[in-house]
Protein backbone atom coordinates (compact mmCIF):
# COMPACT_ATOMS: atom_id res chain seq x y z
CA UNK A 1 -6.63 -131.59 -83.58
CA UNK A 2 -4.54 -128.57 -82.53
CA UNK A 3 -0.78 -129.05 -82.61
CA UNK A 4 1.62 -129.80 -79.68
CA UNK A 5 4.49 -129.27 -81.32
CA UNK A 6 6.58 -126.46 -79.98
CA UNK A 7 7.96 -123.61 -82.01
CA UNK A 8 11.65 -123.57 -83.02
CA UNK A 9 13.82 -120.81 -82.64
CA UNK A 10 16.80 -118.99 -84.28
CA UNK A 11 18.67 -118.64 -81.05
CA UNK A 12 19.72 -121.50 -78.63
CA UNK A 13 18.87 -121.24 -74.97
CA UNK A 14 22.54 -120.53 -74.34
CA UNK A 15 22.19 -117.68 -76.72
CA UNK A 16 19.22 -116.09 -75.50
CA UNK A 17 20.38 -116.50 -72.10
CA UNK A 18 23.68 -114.59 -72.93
CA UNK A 19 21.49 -112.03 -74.81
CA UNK A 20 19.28 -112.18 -71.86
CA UNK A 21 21.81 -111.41 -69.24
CA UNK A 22 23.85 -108.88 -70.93
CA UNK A 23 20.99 -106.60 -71.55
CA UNK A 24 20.12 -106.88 -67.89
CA UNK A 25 22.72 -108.15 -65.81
CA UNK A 26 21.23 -108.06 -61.82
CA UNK A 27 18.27 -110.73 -63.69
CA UNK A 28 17.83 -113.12 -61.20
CA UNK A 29 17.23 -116.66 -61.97
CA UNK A 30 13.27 -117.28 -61.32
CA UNK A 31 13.14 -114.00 -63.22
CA UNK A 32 15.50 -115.37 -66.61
CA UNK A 33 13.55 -118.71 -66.07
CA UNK A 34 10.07 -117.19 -66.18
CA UNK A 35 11.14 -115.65 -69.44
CA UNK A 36 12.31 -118.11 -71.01
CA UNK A 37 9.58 -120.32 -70.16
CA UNK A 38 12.08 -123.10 -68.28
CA UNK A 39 12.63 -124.42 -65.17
CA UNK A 40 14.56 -122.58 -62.65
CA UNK A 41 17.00 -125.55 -62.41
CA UNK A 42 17.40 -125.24 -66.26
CA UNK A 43 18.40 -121.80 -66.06
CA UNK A 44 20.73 -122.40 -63.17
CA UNK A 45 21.95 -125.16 -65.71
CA UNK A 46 22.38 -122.60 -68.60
CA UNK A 47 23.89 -120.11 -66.50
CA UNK A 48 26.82 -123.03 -65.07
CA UNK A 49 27.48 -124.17 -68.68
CA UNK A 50 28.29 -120.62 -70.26
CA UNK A 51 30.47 -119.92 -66.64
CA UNK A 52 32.67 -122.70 -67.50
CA UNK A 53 32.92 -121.88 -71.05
CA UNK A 54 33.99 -118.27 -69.66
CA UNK A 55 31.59 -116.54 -72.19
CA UNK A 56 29.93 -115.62 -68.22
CA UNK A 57 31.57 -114.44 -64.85
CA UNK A 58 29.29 -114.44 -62.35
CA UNK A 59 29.72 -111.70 -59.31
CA UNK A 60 28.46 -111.70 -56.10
CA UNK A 61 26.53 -108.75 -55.03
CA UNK A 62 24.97 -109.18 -51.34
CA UNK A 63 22.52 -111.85 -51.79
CA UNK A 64 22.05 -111.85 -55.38
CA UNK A 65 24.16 -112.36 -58.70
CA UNK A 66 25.57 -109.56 -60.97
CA UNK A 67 26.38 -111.06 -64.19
CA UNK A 68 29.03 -109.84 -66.95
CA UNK A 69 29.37 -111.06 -70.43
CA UNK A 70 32.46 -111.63 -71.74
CA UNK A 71 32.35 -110.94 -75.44
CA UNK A 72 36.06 -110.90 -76.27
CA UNK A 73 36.00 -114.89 -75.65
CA UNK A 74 35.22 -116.47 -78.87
CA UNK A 75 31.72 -118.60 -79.75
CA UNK A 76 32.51 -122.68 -79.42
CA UNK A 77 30.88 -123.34 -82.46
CA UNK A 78 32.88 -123.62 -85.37
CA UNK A 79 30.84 -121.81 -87.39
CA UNK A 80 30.09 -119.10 -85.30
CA UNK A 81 33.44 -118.24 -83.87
CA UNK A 82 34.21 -115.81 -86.51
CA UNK A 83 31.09 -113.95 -85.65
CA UNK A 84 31.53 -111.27 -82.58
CA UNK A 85 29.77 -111.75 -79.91
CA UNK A 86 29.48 -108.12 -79.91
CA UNK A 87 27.15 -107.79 -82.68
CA UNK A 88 25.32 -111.08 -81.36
CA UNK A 89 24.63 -109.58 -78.14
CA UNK A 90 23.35 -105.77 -79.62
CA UNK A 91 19.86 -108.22 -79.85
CA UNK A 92 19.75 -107.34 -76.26
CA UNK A 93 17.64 -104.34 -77.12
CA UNK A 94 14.82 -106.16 -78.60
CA UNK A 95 14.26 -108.80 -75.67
CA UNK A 96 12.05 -107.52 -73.03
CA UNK A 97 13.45 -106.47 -69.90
């Protein structure tokens, strides 16, 4: 019997999302979704939570969304926030476009 049990993965959704986003900020949501292999709605959720934390300032550009990362604001995690965000989000060049 062939196993159901889905992969695991070094990087949270919130961090690929960041990743994600900062390598190609006009991504729009059914496009970071279909990526990621989630629901619109969780996306939309993913984006809201890292806006509130301020690691994400969402822009306005006509109809659509230009997102910025803001990688001077430290990681929550304890044991992360001495990492830079910088250095996290250089990954940006190995996720597909």
């Amino acid at each position: 019997m062939p196993s159901t049990k889905k992969p695991w993965s070094l990087l949270s959704r919130h961090g690929q999302v960041l990743i994600l986003l900062a390598g190609n900020p006009c991504l729009r949501i059914i496009d970071l979704a279909r990526t990621l292999g989630i629901s619109e709605r969780s996306a939309r959720l993913l984006v809201g939570s890292l806006h509130r934390s301020n690691l994400l300032s969402i822009h306005k550009t006509g109809r659509n969304n230009t997102y910025q990362v803001n990688s001077t604001v430290p990681l929550p995690n304890s044991l992360e926030r001495h990492i830079p965000l910088e250095s996290i989000l250089k990954l940006s060049s190995h996720f597909p476009a």
